[in-house]
PDB file of N, CA and C in Angstrom:
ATOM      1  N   UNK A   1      56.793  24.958 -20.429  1.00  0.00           N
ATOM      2  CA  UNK A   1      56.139  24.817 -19.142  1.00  0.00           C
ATOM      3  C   UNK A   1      56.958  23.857 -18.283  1.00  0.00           C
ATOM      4  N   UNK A   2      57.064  24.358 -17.161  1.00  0.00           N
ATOM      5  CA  UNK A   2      57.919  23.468 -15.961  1.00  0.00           C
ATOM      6  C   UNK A   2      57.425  22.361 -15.758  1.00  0.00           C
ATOM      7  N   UNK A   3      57.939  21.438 -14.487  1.00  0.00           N
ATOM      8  CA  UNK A   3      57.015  20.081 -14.723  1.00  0.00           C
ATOM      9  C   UNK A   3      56.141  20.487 -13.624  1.00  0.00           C
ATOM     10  N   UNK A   4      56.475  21.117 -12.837  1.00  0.00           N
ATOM     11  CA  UNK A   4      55.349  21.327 -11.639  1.00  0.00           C
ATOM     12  C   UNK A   4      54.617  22.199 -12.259  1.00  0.00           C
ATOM     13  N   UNK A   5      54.876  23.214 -13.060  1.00  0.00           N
ATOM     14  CA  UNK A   5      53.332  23.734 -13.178  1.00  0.00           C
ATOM     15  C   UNK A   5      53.010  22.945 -14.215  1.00  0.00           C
ATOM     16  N   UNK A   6      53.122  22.037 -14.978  1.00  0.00           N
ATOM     17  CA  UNK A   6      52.307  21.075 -15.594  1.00  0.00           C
ATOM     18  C   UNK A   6      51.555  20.631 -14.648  1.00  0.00           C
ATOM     19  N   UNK A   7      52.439  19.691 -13.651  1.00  0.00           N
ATOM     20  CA  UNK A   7      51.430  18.997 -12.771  1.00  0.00           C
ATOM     21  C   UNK A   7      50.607  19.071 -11.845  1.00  0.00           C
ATOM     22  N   UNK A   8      50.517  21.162 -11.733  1.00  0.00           N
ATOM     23  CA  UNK A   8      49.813  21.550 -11.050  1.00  0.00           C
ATOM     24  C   UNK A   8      48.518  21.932 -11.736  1.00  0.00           C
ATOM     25  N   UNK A   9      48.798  22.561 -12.953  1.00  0.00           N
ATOM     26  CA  UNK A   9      48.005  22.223 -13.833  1.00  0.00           C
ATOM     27  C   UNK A   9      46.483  21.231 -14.195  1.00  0.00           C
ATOM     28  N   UNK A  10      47.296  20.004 -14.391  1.00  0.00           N
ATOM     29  CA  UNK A  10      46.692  18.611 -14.623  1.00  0.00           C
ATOM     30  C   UNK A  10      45.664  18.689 -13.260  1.00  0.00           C
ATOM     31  N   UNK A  11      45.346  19.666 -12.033  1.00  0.00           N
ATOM     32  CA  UNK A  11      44.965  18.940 -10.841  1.00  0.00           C
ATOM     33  C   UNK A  11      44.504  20.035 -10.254  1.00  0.00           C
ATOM     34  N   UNK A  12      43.385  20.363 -11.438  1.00  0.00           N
ATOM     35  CA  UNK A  12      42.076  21.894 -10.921  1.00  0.00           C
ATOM     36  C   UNK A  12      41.121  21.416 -10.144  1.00  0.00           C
ATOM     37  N   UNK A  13      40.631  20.010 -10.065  1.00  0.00           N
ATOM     38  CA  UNK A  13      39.621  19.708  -9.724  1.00  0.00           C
ATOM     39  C   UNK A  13      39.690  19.263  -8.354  1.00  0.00           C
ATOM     40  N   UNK A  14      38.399  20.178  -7.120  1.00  0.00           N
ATOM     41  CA  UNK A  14      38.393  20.019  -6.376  1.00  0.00           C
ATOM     42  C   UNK A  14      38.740  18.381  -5.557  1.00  0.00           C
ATOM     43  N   UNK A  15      37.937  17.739  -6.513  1.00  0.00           N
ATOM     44  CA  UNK A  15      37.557  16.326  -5.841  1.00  0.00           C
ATOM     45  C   UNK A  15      39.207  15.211  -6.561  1.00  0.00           C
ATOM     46  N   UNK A  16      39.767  16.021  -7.559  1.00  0.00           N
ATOM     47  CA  UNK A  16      40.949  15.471  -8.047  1.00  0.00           C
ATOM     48  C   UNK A  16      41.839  15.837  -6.986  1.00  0.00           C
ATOM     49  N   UNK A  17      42.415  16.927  -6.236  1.00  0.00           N
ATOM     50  CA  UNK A  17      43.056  17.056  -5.671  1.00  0.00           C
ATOM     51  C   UNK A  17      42.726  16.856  -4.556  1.00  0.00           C
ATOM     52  N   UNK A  18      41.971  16.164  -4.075  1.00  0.00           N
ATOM     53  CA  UNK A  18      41.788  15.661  -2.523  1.00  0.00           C
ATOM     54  C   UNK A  18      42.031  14.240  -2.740  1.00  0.00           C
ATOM     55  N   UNK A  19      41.937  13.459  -3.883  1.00  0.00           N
ATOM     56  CA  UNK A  19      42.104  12.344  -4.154  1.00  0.00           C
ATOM     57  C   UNK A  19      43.896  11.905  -4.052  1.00  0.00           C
ATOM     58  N   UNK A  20      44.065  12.888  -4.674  1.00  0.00           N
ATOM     59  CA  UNK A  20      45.579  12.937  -4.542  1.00  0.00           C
ATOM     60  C   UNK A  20      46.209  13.063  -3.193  1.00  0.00           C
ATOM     61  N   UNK A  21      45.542  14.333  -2.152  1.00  0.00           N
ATOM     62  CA  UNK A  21      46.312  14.208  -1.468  1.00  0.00           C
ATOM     63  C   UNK A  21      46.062  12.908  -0.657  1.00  0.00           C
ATOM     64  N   UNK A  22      45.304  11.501  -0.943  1.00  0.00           N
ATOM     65  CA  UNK A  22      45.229  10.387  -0.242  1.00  0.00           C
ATOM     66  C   UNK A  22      46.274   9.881  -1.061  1.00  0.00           C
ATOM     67  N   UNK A  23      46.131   9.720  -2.416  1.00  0.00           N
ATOM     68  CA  UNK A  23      46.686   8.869  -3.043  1.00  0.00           C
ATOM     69  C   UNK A  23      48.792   8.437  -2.957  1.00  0.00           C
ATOM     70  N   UNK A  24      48.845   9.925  -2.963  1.00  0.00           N
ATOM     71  CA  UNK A  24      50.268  10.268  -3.499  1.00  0.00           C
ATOM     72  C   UNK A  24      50.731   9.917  -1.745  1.00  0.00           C
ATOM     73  N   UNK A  25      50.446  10.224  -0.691  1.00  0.00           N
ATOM     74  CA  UNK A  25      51.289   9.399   0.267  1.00  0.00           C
ATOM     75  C   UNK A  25      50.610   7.800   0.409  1.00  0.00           C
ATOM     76  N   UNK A  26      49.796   7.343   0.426  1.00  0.00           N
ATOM     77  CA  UNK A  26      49.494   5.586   0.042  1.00  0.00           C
ATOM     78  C   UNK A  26      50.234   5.173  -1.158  1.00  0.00           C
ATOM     79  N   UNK A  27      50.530   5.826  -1.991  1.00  0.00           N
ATOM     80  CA  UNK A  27      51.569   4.991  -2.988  1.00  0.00           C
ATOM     81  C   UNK A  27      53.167   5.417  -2.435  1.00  0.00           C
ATOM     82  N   UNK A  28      53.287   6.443  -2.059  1.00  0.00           N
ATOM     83  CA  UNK A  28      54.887   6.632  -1.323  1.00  0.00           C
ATOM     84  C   UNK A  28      55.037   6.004  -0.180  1.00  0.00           C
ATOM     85  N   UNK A  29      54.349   5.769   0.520  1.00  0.00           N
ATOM     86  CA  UNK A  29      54.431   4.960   2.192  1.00  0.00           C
ATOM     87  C   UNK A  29      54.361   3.350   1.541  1.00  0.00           C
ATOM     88  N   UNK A  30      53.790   2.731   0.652  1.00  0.00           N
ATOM     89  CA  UNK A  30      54.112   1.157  -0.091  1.00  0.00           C
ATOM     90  C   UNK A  30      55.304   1.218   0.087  1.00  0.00           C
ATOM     91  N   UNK A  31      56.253   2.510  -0.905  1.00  0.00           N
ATOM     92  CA  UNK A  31      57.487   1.783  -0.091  1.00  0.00           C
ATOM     93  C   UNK A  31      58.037   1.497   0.494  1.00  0.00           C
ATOM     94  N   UNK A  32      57.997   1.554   2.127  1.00  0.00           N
ATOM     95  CA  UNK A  32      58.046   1.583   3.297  1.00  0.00           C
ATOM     96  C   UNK A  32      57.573   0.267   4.066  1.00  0.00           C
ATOM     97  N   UNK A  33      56.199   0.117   3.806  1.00  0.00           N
ATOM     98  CA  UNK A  33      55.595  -1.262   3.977  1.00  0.00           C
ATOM     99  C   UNK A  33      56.123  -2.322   3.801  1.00  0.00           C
ATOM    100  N   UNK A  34      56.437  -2.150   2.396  1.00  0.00           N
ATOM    101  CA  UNK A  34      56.836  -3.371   1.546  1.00  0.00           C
ATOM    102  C   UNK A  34      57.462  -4.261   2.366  1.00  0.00           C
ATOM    103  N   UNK A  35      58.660  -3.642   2.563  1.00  0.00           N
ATOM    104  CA  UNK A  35      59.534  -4.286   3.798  1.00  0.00           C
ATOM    105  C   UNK A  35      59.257  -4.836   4.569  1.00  0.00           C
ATOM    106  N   UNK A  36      57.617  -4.513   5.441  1.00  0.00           N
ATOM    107  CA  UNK A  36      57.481  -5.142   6.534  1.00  0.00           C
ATOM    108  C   UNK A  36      56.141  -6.121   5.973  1.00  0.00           C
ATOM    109  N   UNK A  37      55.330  -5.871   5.258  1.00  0.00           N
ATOM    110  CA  UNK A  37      54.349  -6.981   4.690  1.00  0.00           C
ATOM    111  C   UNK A  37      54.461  -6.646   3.327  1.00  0.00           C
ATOM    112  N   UNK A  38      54.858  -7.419   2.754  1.00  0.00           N
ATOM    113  CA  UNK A  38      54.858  -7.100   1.012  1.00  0.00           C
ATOM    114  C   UNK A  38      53.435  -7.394   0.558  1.00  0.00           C
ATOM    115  N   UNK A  39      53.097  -8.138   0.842  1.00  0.00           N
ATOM    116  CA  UNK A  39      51.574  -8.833   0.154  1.00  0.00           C
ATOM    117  C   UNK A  39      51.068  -6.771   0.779  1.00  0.00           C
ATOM    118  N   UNK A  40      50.789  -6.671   1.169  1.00  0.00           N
ATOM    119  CA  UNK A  40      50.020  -5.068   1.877  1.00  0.00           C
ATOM    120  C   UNK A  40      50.921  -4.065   0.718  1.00  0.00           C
ATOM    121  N   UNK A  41      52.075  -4.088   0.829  1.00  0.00           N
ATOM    122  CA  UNK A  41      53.043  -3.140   0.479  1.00  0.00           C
ATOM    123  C   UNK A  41      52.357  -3.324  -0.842  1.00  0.00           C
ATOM    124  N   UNK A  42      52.191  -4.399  -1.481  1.00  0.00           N
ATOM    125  CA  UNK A  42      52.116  -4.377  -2.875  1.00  0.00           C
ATOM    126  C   UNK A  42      50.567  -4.305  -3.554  1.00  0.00           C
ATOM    127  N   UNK A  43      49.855  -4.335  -2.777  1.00  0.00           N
ATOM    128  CA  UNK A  43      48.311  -3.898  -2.846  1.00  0.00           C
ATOM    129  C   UNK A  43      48.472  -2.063  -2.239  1.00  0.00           C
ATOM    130  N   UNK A  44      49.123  -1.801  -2.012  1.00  0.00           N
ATOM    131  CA  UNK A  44      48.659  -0.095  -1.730  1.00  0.00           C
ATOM    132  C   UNK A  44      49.163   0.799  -2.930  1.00  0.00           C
ATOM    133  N   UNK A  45      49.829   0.289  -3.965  1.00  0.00           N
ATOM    134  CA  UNK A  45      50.730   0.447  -4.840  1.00  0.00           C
ATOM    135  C   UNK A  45      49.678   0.668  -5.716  1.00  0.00           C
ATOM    136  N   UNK A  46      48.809  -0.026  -6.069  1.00  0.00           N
ATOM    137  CA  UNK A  46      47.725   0.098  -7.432  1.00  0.00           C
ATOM    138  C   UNK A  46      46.704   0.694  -6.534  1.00  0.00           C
ATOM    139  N   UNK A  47      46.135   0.570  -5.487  1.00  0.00           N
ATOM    140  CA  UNK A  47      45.082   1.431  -4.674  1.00  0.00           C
ATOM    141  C   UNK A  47      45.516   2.739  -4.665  1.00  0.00           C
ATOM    142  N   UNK A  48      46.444   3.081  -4.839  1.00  0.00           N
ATOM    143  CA  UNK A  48      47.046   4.777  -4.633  1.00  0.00           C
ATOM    144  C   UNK A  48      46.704   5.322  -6.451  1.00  0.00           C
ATOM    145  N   UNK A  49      47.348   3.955  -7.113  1.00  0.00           N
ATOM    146  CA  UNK A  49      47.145   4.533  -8.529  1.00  0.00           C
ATOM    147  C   UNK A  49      45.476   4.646  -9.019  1.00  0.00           C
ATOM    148  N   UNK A  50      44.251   3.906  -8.641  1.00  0.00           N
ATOM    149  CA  UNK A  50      43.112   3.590  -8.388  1.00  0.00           C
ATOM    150  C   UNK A  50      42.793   4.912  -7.744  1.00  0.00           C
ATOM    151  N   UNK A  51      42.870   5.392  -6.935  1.00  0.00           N
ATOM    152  CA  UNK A  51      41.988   6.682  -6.481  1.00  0.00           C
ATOM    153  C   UNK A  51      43.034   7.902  -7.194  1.00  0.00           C
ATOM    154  N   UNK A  52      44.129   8.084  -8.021  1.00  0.00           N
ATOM    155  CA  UNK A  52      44.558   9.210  -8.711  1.00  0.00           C
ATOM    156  C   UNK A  52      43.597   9.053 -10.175  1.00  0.00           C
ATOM    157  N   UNK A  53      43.782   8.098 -10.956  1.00  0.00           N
ATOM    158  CA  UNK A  53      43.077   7.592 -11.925  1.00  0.00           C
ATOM    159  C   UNK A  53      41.965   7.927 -11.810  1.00  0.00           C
ATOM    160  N   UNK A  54      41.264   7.990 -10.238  1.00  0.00           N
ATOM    161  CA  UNK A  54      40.095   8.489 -10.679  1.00  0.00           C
ATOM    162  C   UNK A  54      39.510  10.254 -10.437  1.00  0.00           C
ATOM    163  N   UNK A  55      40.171  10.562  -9.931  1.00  0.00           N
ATOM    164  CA  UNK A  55      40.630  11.935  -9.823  1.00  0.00           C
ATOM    165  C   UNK A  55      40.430  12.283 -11.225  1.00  0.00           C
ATOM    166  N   UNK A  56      41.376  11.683 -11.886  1.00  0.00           N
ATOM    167  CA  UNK A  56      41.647  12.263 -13.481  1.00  0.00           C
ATOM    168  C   UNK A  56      40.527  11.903 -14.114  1.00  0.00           C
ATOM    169  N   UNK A  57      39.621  10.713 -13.549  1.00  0.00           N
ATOM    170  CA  UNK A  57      38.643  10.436 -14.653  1.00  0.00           C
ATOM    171  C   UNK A  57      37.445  12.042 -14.319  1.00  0.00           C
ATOM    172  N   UNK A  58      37.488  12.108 -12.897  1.00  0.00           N
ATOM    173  CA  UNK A  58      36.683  13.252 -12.743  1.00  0.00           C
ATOM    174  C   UNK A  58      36.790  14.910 -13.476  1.00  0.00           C
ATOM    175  N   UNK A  59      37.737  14.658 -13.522  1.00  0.00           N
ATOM    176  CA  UNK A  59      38.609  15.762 -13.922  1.00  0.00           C
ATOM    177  C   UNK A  59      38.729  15.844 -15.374  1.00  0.00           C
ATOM    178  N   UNK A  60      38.493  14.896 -16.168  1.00  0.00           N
ATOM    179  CA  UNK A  60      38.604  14.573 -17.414  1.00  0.00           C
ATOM    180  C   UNK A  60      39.657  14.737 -17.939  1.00  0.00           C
ATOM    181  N   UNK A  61      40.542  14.449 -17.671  1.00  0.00           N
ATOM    182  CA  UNK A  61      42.439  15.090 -18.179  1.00  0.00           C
ATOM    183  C   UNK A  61      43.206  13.267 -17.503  1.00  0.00           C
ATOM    184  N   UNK A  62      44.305  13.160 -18.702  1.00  0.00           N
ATOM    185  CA  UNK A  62      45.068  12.086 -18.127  1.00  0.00           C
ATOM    186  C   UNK A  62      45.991  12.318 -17.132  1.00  0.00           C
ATOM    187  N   UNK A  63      46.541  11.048 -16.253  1.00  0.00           N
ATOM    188  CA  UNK A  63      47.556  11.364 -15.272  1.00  0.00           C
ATOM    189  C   UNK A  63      48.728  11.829 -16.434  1.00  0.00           C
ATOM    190  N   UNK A  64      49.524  13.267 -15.466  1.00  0.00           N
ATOM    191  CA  UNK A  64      50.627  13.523 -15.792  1.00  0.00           C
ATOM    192  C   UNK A  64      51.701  12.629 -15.806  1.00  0.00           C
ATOM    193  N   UNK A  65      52.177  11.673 -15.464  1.00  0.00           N
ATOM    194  CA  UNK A  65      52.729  10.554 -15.358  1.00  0.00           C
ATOM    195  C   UNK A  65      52.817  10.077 -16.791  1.00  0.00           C
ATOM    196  N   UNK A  66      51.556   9.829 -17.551  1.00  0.00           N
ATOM    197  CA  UNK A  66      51.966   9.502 -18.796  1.00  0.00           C
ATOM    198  C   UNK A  66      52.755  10.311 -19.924  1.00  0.00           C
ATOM    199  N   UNK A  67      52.332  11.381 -19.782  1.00  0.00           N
ATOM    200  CA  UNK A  67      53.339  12.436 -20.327  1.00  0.00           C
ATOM    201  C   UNK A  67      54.699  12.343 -20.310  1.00  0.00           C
ATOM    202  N   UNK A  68      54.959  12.355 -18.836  1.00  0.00           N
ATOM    203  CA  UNK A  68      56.191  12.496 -18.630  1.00  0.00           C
ATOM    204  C   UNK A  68      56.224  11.617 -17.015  1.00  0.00           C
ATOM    205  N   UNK A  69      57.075  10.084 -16.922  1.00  0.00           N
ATOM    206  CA  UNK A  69      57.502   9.596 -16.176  1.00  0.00           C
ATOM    207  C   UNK A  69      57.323  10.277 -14.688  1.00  0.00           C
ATOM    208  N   UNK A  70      58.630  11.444 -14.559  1.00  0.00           N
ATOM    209  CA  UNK A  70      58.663  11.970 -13.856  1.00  0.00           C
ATOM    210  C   UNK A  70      58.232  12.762 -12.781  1.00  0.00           C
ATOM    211  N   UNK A  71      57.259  12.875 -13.655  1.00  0.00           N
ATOM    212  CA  UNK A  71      56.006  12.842 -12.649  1.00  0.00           C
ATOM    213  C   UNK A  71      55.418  12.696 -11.537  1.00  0.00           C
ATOM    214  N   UNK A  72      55.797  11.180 -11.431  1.00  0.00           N
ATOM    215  CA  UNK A  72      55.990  10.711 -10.317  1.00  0.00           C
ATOM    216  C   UNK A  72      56.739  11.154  -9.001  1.00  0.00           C
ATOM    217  N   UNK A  73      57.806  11.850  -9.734  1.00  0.00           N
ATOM    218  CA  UNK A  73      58.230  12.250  -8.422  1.00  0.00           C
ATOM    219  C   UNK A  73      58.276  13.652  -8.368  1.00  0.00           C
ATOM    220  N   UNK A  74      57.702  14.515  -8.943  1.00  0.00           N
ATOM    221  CA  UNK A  74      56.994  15.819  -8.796  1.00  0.00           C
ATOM    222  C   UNK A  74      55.762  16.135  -7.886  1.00  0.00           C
ATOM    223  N   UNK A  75      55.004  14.550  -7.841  1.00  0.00           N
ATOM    224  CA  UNK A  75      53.612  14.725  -7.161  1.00  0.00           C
ATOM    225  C   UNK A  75      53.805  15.110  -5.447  1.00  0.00           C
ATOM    226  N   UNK A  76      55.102  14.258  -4.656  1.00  0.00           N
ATOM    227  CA  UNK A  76      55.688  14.967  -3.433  1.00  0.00           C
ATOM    228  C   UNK A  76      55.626  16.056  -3.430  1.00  0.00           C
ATOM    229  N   UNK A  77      56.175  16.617  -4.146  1.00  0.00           N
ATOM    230  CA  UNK A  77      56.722  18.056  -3.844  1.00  0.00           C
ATOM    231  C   UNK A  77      55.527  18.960  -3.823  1.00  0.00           C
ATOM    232  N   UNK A  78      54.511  18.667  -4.857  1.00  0.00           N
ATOM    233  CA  UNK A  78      53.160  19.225  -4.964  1.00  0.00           C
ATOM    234  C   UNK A  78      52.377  19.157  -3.743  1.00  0.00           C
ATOM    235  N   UNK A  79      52.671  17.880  -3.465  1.00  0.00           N
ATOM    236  CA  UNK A  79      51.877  17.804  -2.251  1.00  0.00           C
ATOM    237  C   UNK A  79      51.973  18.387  -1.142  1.00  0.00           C
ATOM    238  N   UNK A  80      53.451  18.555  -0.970  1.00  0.00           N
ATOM    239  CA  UNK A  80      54.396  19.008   0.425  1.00  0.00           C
ATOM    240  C   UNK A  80      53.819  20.762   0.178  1.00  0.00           C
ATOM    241  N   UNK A  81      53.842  21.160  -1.078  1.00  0.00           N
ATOM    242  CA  UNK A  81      53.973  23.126  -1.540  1.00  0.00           C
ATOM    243  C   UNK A  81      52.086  22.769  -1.271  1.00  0.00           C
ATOM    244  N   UNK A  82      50.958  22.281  -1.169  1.00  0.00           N
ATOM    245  CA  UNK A  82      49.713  22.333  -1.259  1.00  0.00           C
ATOM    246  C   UNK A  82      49.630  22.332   0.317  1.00  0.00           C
ATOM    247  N   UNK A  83      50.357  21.342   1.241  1.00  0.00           N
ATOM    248  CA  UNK A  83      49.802  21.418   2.773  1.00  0.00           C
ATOM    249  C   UNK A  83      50.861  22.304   3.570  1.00  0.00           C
ATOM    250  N   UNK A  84      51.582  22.793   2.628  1.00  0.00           N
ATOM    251  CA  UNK A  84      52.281  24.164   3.479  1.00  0.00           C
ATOM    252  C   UNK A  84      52.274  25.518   2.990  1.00  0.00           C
ATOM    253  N   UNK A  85      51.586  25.364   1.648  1.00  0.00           N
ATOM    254  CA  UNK A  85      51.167  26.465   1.240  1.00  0.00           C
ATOM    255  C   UNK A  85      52.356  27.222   0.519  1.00  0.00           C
ATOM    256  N   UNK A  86      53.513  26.648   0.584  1.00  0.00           N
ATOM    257  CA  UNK A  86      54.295  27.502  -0.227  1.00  0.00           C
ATOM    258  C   UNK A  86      54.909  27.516  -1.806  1.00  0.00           C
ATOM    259  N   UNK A  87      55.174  28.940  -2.096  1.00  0.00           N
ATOM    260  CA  UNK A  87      55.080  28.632  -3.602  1.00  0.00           C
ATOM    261  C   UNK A  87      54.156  29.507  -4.288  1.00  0.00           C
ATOM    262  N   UNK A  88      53.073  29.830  -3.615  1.00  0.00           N
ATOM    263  CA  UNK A  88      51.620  30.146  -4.045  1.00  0.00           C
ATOM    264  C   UNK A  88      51.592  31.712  -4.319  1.00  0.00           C
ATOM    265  N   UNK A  89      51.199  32.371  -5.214  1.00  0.00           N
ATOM    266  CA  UNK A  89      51.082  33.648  -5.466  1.00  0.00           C
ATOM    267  C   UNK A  89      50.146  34.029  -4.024  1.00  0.00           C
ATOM    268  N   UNK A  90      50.325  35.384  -3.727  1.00  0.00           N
ATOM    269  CA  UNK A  90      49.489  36.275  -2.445  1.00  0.00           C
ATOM    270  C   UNK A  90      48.823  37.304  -3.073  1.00  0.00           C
ATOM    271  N   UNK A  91      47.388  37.774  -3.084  1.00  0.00           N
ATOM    272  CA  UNK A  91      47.198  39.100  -3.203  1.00  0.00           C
ATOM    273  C   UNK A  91      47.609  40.036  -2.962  1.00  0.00           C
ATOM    274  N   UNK A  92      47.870  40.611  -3.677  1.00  0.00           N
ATOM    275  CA  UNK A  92      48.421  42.307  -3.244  1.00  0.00           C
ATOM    276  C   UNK A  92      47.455  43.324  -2.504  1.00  0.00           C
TER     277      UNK A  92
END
């Protein structure tokens, strides 16, 4: 299994994947912050991990992340193929 469809996988649940799509840009935009208020930059960092975590608790499945690191930077791309829709099988 690929890592994206693992980590697409891991993230059936309605209320998991809306969590995410807050989470996964509040933990990618920290890095960005950081720079300009670190004390902020470095509190959005565990608040991003705090509402995925709980996604998963809803969801009852662990973050993909522990599995496999990389993860982490699979969740972009998921996110980017979920609000543009591409990627996605079409009915025939």
């Amino acid at each position: 299994m690929g890592l994206y469809s693992h980590y697409d996988g891991a993230h059936n649940h309605p209320v998991n994947r809306a969590l995410h799509m807050i989470a996964i840009p509040v933990g990618f935009s920290s890095l960005v912050v950081v720079w300009f208020h670190w004390i902020i930059g470095l509190l959005l960092i565990p608040a991003a991990f705090a509402l995925a975590w709980l996604g998963h608790l809803i969801e009852g499945n662990k973050p993909a992340f522990l599995t496999n690191p990389v993860h982490v930077f699979v969740a972009p791309v998921w996110l980017a193929r979920r609000i543009f829709k591409t990627g996605e099988k079409k009915p025939a």
